[in-house]
Each structure stands twice: as C-alpha cells, then as structure tokens.
N, C-alpha and C. Protein backbone atom coordinates (compact mmCIF):
# COMPACT_ATOMS: atom_id res chain seq x y z
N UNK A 1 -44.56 35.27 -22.06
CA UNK A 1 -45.45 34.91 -20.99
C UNK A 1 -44.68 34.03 -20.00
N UNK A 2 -44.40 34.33 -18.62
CA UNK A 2 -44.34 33.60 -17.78
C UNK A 2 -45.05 33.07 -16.38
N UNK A 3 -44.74 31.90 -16.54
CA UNK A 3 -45.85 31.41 -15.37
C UNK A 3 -44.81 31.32 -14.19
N UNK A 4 -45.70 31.74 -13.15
CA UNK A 4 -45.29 32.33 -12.16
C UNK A 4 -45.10 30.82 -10.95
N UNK A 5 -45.19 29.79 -11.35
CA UNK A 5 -45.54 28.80 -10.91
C UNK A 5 -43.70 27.60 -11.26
N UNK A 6 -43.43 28.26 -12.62
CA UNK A 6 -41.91 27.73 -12.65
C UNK A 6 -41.15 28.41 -12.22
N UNK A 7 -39.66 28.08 -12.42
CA UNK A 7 -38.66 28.50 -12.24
C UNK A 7 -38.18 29.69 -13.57
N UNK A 8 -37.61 30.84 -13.63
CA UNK A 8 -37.24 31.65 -13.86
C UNK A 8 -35.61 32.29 -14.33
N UNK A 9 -34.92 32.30 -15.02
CA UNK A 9 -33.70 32.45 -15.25
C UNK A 9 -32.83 31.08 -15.38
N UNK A 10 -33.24 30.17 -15.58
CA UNK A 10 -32.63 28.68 -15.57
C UNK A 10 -32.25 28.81 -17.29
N UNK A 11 -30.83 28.62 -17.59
CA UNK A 11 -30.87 28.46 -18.98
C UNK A 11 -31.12 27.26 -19.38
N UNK A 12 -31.96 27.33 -20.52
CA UNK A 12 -32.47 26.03 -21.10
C UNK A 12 -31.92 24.78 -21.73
N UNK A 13 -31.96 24.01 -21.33
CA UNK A 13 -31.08 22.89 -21.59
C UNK A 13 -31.76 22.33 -22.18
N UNK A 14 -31.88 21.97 -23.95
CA UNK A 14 -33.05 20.97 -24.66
C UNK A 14 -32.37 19.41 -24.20
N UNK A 15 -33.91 19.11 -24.11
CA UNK A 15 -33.54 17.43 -24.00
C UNK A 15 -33.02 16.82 -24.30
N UNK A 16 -32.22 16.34 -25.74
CA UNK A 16 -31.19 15.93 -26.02
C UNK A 16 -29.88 16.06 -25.09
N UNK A 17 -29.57 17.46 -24.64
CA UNK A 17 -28.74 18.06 -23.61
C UNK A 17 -28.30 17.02 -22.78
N UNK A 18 -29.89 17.42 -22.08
CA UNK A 18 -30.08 16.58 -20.77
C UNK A 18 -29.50 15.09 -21.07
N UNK A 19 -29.94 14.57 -22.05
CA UNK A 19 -29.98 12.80 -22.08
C UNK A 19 -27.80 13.09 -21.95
N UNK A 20 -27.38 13.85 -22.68
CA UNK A 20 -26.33 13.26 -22.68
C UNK A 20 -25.11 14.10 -21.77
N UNK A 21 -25.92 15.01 -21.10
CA UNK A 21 -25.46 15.46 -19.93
C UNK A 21 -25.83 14.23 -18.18
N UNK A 22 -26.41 13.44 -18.55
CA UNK A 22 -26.80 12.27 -18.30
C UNK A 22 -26.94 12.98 -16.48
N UNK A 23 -28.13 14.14 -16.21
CA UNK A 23 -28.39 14.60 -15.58
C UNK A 23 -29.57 13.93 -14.83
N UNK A 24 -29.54 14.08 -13.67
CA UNK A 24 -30.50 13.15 -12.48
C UNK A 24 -31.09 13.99 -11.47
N UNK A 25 -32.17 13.25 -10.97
CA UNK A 25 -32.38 13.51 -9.83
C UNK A 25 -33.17 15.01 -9.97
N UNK A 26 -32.46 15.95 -8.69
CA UNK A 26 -33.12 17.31 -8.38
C UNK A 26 -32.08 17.74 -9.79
N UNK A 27 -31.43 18.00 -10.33
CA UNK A 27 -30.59 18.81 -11.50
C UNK A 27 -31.76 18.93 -12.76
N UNK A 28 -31.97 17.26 -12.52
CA UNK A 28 -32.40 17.43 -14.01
C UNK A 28 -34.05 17.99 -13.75
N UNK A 29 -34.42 17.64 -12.67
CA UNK A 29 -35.90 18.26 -12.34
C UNK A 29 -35.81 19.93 -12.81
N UNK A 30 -35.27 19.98 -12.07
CA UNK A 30 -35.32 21.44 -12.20
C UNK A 30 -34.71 22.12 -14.03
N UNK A 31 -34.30 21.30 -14.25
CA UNK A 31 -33.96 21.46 -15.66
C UNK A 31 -35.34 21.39 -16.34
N UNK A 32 -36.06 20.32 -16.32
CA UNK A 32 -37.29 20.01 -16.93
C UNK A 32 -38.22 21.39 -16.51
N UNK A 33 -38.07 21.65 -15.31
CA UNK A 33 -39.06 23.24 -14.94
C UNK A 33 -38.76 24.29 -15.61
N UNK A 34 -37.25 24.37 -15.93
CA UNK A 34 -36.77 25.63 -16.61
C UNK A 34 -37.24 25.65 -17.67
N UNK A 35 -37.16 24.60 -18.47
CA UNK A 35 -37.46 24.15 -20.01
C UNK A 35 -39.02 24.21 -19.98
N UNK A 36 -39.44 23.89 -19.58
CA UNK A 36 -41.04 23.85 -19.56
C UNK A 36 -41.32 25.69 -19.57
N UNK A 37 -40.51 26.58 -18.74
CA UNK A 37 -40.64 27.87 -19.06
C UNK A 37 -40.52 28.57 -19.90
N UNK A 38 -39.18 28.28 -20.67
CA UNK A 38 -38.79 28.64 -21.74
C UNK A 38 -39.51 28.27 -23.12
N UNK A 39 -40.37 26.85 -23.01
CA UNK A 39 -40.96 26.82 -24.37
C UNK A 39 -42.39 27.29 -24.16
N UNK A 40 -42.58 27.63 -23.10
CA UNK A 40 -43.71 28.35 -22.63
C UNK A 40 -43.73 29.79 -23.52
N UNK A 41 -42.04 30.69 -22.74
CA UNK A 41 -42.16 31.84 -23.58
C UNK A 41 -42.12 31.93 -25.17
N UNK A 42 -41.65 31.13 -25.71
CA UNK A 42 -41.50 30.37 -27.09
C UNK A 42 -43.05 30.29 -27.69
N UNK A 43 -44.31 30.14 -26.52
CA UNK A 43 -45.47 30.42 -27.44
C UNK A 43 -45.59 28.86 -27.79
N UNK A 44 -45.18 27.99 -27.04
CA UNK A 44 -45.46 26.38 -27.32
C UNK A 44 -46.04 25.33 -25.97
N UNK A 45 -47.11 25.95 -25.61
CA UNK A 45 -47.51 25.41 -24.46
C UNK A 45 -47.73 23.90 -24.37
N UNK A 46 -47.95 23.25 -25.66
CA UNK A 46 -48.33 21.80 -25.34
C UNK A 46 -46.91 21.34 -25.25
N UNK A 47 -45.73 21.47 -26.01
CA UNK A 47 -44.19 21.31 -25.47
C UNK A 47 -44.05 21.51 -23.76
N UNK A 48 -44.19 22.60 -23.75
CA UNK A 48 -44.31 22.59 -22.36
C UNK A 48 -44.96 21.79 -21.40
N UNK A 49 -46.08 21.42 -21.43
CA UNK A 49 -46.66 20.23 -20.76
C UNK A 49 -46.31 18.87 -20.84
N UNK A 50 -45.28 18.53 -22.58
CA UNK A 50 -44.83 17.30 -22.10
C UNK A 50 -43.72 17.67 -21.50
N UNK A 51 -43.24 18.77 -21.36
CA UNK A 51 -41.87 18.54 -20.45
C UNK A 51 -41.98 18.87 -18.84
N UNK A 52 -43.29 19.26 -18.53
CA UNK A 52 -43.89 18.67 -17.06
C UNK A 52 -44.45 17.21 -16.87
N UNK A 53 -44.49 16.47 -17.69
CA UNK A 53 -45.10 15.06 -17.94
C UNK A 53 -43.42 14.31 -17.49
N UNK A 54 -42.52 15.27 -18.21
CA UNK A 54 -41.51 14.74 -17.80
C UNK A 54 -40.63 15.06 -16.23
N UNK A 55 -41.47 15.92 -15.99
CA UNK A 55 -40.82 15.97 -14.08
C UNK A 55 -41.53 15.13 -13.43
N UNK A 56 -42.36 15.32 -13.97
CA UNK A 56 -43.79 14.26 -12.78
C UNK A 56 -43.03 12.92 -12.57
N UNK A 57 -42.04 12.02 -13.86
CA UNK A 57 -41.51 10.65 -14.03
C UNK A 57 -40.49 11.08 -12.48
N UNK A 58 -39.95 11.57 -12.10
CA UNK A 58 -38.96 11.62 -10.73
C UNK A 58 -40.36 11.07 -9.53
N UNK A 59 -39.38 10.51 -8.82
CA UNK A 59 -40.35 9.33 -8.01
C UNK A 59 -40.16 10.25 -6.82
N UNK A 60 -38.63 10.81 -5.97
CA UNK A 60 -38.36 11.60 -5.21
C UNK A 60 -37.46 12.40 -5.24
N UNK A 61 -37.27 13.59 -4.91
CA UNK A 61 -36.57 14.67 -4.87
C UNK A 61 -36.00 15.21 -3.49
N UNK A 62 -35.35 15.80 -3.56
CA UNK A 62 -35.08 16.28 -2.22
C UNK A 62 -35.60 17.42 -1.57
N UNK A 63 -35.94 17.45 0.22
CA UNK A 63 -37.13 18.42 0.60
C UNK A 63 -36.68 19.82 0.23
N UNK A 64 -35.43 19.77 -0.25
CA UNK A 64 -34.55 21.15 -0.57
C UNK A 64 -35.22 21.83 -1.63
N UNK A 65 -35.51 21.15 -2.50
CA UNK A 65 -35.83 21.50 -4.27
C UNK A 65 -37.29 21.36 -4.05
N UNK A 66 -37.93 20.93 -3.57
CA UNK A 66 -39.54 20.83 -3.22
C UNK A 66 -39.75 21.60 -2.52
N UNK A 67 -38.91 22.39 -2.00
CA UNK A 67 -39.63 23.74 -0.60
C UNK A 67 -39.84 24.79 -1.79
N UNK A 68 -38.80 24.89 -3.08
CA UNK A 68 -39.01 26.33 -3.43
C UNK A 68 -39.44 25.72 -4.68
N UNK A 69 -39.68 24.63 -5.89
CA UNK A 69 -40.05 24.22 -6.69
C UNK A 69 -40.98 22.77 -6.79
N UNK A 70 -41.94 23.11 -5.73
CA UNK A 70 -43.32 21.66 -5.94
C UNK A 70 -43.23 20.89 -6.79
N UNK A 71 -43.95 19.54 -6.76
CA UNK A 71 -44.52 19.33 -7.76
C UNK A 71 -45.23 20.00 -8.94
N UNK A 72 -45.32 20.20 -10.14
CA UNK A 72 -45.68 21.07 -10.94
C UNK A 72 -47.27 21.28 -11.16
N UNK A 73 -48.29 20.71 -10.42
CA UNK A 73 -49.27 21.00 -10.57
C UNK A 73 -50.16 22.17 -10.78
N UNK A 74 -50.01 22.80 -9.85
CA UNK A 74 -50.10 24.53 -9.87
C UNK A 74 -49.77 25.04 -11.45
N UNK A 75 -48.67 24.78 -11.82
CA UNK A 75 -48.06 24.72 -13.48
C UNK A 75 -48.76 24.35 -14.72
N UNK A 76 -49.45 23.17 -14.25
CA UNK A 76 -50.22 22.65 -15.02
C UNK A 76 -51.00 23.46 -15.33
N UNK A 77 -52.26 23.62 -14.17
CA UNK A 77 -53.24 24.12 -14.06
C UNK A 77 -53.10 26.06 -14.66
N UNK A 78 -52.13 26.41 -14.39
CA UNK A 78 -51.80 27.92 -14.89
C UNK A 78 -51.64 27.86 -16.56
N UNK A 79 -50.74 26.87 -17.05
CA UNK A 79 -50.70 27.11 -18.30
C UNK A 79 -51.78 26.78 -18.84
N UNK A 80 -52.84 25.85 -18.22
CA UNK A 80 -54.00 25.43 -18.88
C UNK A 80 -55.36 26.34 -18.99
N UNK A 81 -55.22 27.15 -18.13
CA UNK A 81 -55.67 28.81 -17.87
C UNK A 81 -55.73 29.81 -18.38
N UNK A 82 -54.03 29.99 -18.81
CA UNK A 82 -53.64 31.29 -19.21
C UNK A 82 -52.47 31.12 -20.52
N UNK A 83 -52.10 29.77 -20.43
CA UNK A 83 -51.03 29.96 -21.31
C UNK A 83 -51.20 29.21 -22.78
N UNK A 84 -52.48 28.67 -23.44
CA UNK A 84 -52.84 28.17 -24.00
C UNK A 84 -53.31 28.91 -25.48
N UNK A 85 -53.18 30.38 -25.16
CA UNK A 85 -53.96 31.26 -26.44
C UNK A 85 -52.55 31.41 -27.32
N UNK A 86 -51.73 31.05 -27.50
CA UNK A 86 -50.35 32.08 -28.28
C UNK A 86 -50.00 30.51 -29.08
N UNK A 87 -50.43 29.09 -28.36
CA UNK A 87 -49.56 28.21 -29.47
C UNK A 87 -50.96 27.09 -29.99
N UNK A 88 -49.93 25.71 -30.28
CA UNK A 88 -50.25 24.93 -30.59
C UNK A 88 -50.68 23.91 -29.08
N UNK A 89 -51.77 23.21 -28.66
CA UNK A 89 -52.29 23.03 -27.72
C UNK A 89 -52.98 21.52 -27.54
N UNK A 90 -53.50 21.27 -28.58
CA UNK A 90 -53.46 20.09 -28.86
C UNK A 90 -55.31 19.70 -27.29
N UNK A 91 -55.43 18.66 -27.29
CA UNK A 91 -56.17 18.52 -26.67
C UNK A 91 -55.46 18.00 -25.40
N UNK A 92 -55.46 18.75 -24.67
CA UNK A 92 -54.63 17.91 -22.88
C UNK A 92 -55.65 17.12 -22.17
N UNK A 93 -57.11 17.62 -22.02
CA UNK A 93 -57.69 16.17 -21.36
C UNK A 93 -57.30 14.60 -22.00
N UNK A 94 -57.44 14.88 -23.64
CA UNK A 94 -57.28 13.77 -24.08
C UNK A 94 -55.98 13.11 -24.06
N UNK A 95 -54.64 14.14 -23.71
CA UNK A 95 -53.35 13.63 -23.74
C UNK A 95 -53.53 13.10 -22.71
N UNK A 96 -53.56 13.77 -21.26
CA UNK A 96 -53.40 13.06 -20.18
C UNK A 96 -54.16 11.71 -20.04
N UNK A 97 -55.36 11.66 -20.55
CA UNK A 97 -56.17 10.55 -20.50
C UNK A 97 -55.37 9.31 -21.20
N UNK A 98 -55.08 9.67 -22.46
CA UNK A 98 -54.23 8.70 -23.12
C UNK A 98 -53.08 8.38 -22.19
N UNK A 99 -52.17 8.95 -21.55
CA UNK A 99 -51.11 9.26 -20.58
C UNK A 99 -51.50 8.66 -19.71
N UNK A 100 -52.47 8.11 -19.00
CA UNK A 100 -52.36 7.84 -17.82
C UNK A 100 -53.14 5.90 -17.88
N UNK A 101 -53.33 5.87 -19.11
CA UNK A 101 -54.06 4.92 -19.22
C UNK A 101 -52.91 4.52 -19.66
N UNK A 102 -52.23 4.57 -20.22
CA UNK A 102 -50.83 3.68 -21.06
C UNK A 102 -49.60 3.99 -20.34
N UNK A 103 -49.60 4.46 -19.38
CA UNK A 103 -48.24 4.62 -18.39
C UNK A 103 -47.56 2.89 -18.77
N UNK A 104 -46.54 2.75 -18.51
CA UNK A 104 -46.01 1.47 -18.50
C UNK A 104 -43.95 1.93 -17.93
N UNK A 105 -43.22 1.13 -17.31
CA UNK A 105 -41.92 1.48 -17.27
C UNK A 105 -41.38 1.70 -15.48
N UNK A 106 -41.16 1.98 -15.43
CA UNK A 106 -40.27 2.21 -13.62
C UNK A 106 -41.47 3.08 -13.05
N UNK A 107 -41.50 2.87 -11.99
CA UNK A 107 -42.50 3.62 -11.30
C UNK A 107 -44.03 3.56 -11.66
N UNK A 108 -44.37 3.65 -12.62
CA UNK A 108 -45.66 3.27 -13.36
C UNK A 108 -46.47 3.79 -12.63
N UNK A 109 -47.04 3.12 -11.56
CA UNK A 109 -47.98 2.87 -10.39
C UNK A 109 -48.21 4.84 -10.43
N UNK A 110 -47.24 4.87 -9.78
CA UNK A 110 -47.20 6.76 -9.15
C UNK A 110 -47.23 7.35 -10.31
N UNK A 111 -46.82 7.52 -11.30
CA UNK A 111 -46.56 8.01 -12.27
C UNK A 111 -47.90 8.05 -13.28
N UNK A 112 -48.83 7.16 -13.07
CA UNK A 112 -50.37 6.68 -13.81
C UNK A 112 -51.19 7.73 -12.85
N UNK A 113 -50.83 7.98 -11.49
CA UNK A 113 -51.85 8.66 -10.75
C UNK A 113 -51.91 9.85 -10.84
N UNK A 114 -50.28 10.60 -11.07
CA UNK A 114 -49.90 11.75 -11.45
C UNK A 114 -50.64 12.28 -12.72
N UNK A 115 -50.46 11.64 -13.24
CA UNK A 115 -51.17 11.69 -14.96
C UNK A 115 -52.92 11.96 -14.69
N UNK A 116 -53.25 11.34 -14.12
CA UNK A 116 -54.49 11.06 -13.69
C UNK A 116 -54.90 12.62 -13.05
N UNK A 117 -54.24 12.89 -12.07
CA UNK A 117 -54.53 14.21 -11.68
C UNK A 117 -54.34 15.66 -12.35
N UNK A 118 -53.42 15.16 -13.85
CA UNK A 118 -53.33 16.66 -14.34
C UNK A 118 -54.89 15.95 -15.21
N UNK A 119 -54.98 14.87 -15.26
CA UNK A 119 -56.11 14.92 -15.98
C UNK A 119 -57.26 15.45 -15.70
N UNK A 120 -57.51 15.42 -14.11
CA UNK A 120 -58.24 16.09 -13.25
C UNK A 120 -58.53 17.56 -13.67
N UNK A 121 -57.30 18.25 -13.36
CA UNK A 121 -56.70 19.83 -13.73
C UNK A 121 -57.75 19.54 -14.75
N UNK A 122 -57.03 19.64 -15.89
CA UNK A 122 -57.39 19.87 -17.34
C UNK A 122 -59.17 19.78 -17.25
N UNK A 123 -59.75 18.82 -17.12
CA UNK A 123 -60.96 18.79 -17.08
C UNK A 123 -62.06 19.69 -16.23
N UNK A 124 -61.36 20.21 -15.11
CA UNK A 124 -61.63 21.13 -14.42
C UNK A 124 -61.41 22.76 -14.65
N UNK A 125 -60.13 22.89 -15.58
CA UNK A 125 -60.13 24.24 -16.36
C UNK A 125 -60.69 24.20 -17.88
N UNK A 126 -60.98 23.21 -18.50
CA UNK A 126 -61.19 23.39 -19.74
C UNK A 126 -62.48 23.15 -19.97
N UNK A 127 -63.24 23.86 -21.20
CA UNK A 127 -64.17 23.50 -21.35
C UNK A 127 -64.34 22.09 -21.94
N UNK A 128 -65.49 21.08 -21.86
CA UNK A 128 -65.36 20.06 -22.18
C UNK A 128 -66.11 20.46 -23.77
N UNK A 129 -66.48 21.18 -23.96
CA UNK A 129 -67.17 20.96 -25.36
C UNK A 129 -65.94 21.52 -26.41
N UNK A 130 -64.62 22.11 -25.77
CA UNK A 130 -63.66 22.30 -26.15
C UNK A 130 -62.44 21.48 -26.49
N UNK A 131 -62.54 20.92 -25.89
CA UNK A 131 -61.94 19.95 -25.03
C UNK A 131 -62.63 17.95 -24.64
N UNK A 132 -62.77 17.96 -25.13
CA UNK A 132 -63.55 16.35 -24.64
C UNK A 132 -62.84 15.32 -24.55
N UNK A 133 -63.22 14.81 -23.59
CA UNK A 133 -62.57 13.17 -23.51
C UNK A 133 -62.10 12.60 -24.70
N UNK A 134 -61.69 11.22 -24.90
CA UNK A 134 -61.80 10.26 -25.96
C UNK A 134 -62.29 9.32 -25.50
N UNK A 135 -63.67 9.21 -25.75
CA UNK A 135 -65.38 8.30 -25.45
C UNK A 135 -64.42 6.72 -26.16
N UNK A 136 -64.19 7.55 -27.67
CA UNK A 136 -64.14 5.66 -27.92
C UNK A 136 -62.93 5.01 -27.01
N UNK A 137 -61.80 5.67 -26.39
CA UNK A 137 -61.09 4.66 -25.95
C UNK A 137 -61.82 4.24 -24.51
N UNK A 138 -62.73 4.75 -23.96
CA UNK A 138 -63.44 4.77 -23.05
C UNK A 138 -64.35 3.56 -22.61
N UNK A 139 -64.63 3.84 -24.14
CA UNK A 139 -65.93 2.48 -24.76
C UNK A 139 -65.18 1.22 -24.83
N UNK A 140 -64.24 1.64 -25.96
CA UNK A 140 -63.27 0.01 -26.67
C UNK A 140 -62.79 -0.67 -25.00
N UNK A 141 -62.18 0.50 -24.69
CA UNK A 141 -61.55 -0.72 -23.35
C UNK A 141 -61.86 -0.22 -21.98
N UNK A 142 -63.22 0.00 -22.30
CA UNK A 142 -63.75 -0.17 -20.47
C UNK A 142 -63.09 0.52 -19.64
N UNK A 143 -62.42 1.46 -19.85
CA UNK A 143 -61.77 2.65 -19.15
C UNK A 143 -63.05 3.02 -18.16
N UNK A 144 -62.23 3.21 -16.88
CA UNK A 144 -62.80 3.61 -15.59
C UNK A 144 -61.77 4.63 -15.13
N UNK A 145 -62.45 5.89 -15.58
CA UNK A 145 -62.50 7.43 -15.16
C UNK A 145 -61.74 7.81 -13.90
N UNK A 146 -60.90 7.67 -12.92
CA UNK A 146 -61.17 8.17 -11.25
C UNK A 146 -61.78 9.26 -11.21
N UNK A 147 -62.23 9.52 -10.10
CA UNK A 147 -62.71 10.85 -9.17
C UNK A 147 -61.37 11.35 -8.95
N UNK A 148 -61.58 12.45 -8.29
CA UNK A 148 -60.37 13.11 -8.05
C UNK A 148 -60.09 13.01 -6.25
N UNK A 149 -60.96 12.34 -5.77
CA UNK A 149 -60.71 11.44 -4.30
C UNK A 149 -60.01 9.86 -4.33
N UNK A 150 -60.42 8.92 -5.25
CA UNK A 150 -59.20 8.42 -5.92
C UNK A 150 -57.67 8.41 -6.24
N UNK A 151 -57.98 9.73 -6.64
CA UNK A 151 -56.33 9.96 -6.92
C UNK A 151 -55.73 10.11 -5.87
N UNK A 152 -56.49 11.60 -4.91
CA UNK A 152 -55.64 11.51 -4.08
C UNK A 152 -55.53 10.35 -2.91
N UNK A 153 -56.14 9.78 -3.11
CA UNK A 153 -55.94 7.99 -2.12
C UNK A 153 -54.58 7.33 -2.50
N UNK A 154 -54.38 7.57 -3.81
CA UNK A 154 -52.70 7.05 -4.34
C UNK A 154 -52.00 7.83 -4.04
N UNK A 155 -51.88 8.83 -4.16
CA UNK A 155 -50.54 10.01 -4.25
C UNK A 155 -49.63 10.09 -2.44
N UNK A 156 -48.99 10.30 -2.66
CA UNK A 156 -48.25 11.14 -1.42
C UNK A 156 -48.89 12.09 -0.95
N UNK A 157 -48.65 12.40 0.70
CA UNK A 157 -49.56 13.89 1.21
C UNK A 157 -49.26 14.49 0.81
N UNK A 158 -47.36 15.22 0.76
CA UNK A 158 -47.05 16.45 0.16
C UNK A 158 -48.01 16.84 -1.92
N UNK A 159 -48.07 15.82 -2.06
CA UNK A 159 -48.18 15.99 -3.61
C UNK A 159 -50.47 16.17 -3.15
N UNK A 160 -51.01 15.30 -2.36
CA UNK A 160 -52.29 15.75 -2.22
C UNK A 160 -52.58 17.15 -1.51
N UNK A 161 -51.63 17.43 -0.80
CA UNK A 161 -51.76 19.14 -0.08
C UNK A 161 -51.92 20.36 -1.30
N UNK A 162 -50.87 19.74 -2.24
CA UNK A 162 -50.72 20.47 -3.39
C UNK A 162 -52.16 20.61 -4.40
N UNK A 163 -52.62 19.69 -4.71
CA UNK A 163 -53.52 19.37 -5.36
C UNK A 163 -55.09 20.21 -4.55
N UNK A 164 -55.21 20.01 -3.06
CA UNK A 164 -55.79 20.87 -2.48
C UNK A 164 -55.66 22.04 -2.63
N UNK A 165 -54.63 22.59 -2.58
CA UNK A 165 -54.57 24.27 -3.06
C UNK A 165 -55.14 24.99 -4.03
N UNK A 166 -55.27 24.00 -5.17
CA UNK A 166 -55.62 23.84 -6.36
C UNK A 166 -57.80 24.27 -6.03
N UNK A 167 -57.90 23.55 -5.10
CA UNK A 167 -59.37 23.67 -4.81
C UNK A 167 -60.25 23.09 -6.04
N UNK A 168 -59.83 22.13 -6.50
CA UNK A 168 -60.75 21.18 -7.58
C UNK A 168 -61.84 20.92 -6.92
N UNK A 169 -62.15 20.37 -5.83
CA UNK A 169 -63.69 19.85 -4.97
C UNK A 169 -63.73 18.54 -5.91
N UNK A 170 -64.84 18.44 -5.67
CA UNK A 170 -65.05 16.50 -5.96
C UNK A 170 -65.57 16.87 -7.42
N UNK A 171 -64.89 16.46 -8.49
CA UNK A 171 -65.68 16.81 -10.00
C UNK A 171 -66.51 15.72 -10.05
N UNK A 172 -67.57 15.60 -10.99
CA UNK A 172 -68.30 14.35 -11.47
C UNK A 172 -68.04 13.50 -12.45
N UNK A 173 -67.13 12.87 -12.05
CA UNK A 173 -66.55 12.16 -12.77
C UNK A 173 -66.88 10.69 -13.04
C-alpha cells in the first residue's frame, strides 16, 4: 500500500541510520517521509505515524522540499483512512493527545500545536467509539481540548493552508 501523499522510491534509512548518519535539516526530512512509506508498505501503520511525529519535530525546511513534499498532514489523515486495516494501530487520537500534552524539548511551543492538529485529523477520521479520547487524563489534569481554530491561530500560514485542504470545518470540540 502506498500513500500517495509521501515520497516514493527513497531507500529506507532506519533510524538508527539516520542518528548516526547524523543527517539534518531537508535530508533527514525527507528521510523520515521515505521511512514513514516504507513501514507503511511493511503493513505497520502506527510505525509509520511515529515517524511522521518525527518530521513534524523540523521547525523549518526549505521552500524547495516543501513545494514537492508538505508538511505531512494530508499523510496523516490518508493513513488514518486507508492505511490502518493491514497492521498494528494502536489508538492515534489517544497517541496524539498524549503527544501533544507532554511535548517538552526545542521547539515545544510549534511542535505541541502540530501534535494537536493531527489530533484534530484523527478525531475527525476516526470513529470515536473506536477510537476515544483518554477522559481520565482529561479529568486528572484539567486538560483543555483546542478547537481546531485554535490550532490554526498557532501554526504558520503555509502549514494552516494545508490543514484547510484537509476541509476539517470547526469540529466540536
């Protein structure tokens, strides 16, 4: 299965690779897209989503590598669609939720909002009775939800244009 939303013919470089190919920037982005494809075809979609969890951490890229490879949202939202029946899947509202509430490290700020918006995705393609929040971390620590007008109030335009395409509308959140 490929999603039409990554990159294509990139040989896969496992993460370990990467760390000690001590790859940056647009290289390793696009490394993380390839890889996210490949364990896609592998039939391991929740792998795959943390290794879009791991492009999202790049703060900026160059307009070069963003004209033909976006932000991965679109990605998100496709594997959460279509690419979810063949593996192990795990609950993604609840990852991202956990994910975006415990961000901590360089960038944080952008990187919590990002999170926030695949959380968006996810909740918007998945069923929730499938799929549900985690109420108690909700409860225990007073977790406050965003809207998905929120988010995009944080993000960058290029990255909210994207998210528009997407056509989420205002969920009730």
């Amino acid at each position: 299965m490929r999603c039409p939303f990554l990159p294509w013919g990139i040989a896969p470089v496992r993460a370990s690779r990467m760390r000690a190919l001590r790859m940056a920037g647009d290289d390793l982005y696009l490394q993380q897209l390839g890889y996210a494809q490949y364990l896609l075809s592998e039939k391991k979609p929740a792998q795959a989503l943390l290794q879009l969890n791991k492009a999202f951490h790049h703060v900026s890229l160059s307009d070069d590598v963003l004209v033909d490879h976006p932000w991965p949202y679109a990605a998100v939202a496709w594997i959460l669609r279509f690419g979810m029946g063949d593996g192990f899947t795990g609950n993604p509202v609840r990852h991202f939720q956990h994910y975006a509430s415990r961000m901590s490290g360089p960038n944080s700020e952008l990187r919590t909002w990002r999170a926030w918006a695949c959380f968006t995705i996810a909740e918007h393609v998945l069923s929730s009775g499938d799929f549900p929040r985690d109420e108690l971390q909700i409860k225990n620590e007073a977790l406050s939800i965003p809207s998905i007008n929120q988010v995009m109030q944080h993000l960058p335009a290029d990255e909210v244009k994207l998210l528009e395409k997407l056509d989420l509308g205002e969920l009730p959140l």
